[in-house]
C-alpha atoms as a PDB file:
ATOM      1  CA  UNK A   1    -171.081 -96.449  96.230  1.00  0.00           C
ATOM      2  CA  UNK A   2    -170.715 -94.740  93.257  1.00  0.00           C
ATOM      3  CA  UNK A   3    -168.346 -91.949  94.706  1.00  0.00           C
ATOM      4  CA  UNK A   4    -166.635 -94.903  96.372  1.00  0.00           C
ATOM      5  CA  UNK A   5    -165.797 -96.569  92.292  1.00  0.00           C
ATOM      6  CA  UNK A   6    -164.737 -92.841  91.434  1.00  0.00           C
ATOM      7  CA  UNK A   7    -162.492 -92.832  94.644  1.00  0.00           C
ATOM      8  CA  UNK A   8    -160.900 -95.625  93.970  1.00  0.00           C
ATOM      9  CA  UNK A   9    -160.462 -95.749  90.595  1.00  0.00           C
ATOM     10  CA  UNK A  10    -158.310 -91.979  90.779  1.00  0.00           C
ATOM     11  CA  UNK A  11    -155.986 -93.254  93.471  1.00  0.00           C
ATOM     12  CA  UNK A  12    -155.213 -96.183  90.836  1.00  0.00           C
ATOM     13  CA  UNK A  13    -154.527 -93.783  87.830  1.00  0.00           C
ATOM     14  CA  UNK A  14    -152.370 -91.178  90.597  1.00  0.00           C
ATOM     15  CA  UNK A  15    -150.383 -94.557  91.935  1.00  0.00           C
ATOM     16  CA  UNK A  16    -150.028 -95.682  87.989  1.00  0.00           C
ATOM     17  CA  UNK A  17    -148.553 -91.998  87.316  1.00  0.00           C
ATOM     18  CA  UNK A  18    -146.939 -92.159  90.598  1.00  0.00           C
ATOM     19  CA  UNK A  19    -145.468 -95.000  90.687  1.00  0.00           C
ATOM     20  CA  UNK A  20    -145.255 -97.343  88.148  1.00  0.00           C
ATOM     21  CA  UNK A  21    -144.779 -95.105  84.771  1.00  0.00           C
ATOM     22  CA  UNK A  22    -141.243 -93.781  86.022  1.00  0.00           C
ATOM     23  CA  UNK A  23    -140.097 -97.135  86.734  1.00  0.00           C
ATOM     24  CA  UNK A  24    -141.661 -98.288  83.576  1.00  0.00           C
ATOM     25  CA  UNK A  25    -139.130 -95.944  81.505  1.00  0.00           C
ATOM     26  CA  UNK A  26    -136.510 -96.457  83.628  1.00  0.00           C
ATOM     27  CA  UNK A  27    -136.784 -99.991  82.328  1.00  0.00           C
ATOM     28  CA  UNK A  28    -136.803 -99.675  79.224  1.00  0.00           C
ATOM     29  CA  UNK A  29    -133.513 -97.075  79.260  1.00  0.00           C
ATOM     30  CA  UNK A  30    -132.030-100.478  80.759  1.00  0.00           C
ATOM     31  CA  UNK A  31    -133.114-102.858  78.655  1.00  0.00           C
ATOM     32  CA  UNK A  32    -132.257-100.558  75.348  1.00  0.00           C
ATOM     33  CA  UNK A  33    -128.643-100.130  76.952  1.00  0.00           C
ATOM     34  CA  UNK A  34    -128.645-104.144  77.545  1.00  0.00           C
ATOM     35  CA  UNK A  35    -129.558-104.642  73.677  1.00  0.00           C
ATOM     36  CA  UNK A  36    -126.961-102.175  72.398  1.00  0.00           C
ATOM     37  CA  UNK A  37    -124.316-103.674  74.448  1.00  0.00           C
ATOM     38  CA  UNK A  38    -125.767-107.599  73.539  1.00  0.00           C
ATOM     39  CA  UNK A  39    -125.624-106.383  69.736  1.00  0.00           C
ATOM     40  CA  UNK A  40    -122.305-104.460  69.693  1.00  0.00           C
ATOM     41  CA  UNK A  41    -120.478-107.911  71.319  1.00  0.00           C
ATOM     42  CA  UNK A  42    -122.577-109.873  68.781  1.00  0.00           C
ATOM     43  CA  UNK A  43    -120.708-108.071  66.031  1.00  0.00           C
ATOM     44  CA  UNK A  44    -117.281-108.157  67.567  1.00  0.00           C
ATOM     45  CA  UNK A  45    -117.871-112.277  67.913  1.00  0.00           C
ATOM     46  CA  UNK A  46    -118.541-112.245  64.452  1.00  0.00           C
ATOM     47  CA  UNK A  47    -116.261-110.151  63.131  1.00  0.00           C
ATOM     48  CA  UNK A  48    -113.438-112.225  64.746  1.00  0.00           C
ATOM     49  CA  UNK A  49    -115.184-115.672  63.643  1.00  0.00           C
ATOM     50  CA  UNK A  50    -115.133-114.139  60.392  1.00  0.00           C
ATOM     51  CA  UNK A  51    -110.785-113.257  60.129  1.00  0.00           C
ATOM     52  CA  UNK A  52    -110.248-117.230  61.198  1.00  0.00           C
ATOM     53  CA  UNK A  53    -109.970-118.874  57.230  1.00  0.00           C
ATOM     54  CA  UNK A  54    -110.097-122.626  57.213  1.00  0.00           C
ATOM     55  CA  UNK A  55    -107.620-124.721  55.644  1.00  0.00           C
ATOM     56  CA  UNK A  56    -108.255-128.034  53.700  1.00  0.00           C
ATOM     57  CA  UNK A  57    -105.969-130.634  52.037  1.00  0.00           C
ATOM     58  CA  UNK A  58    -104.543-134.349  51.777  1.00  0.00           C
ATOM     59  CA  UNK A  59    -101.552-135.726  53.327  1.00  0.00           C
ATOM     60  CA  UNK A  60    -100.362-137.801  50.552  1.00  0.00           C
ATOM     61  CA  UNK A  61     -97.490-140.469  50.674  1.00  0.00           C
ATOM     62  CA  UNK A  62     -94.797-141.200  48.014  1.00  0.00           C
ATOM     63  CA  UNK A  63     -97.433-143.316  45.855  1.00  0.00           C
ATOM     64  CA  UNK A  64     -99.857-140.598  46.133  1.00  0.00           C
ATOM     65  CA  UNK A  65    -101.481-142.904  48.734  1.00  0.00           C
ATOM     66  CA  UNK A  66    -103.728-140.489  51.404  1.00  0.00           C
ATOM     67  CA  UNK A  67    -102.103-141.125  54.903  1.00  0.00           C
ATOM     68  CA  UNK A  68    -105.041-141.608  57.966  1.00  0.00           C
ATOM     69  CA  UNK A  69    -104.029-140.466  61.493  1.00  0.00           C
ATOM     70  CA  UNK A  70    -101.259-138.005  60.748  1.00  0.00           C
ATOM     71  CA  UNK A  71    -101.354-135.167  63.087  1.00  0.00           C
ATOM     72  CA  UNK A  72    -101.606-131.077  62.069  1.00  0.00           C
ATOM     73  CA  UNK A  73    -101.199-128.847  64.606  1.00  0.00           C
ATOM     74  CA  UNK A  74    -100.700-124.809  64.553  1.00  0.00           C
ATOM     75  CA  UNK A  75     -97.554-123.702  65.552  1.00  0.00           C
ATOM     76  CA  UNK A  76     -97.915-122.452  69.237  1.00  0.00           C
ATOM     77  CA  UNK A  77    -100.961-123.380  70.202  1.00  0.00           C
ATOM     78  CA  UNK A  78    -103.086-127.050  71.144  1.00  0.00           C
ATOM     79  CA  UNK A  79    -105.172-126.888  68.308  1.00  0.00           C
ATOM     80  CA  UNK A  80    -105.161-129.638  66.211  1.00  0.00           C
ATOM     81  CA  UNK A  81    -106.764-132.373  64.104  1.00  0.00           C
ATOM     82  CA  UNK A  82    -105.711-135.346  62.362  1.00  0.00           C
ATOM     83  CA  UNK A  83    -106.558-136.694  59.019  1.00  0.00           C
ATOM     84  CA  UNK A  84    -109.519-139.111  58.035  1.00  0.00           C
ATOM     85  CA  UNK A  85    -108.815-142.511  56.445  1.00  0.00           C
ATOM     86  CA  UNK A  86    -108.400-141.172  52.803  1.00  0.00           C
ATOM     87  CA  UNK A  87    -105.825-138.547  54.333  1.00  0.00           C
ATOM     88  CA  UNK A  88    -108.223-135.398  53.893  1.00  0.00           C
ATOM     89  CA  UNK A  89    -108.043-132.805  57.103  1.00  0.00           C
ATOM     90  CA  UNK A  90    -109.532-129.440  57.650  1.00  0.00           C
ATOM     91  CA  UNK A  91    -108.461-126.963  60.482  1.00  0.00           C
ATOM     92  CA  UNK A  92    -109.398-123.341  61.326  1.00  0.00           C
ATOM     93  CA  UNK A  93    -106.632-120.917  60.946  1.00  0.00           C
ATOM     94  CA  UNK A  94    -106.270-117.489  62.818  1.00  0.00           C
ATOM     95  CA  UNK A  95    -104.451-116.014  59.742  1.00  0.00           C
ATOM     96  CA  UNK A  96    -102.538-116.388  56.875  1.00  0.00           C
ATOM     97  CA  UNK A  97     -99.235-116.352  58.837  1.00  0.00           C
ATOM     98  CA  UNK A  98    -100.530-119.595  60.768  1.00  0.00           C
ATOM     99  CA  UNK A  99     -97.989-122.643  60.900  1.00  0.00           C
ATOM    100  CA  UNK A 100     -99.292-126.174  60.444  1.00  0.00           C
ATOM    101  CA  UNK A 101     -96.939-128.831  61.853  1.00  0.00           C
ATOM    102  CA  UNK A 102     -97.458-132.440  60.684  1.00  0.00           C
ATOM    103  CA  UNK A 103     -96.599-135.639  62.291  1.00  0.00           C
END
């Protein structure tokens, strides 16, 4: 019985060697290749979330009244907001060359 344990228990540590160590680091080359590719687009997001500048203000009338509902847009593209009921808006620009159109 005893030669039977010994047996058994060196065909587990050959099939460990064997078998499962090899695929073991070929995991983990994978999964360090996933996490440099998941951290290198991580830091191009950010970098581009980080060039966008946000732009604040009041749409005022001719009494210095704040105008509710008037629309801003960026030249060229669907993005958009409108003022709030005092006539304060913010919107995400691209750059500093960005167009807002109001109406």
């Amino acid at each position: 019985m005893n030669d039977i344990a010994k047996y058994c228990n060196n065909n587990y540590r050959q099939v460990f060697k064997l078998f499962l160590l090899p695929n073991l680091s070929t995991y983990m080359k994978n999964l360090y290749k996933f996490l440099g590719a998941f951290l290198m687009l991580l830091m191009l997001s950010s970098a581009t979330a980080f060039a966008q500048k946000t732009v604040t203000g009041t749409v005022l009338d001719e009494y210095d009244i704040g105008l509710p509902g008037v629309s801003i847009l960026i030249k060229g593209t669907t993005t958009g907001t409108a003022t709030d009921i005092d006539g304060k808006f913010s919107i995400s620009v691209p750059n500093d060359q960005a167009v807002l159109v109001f109406s």
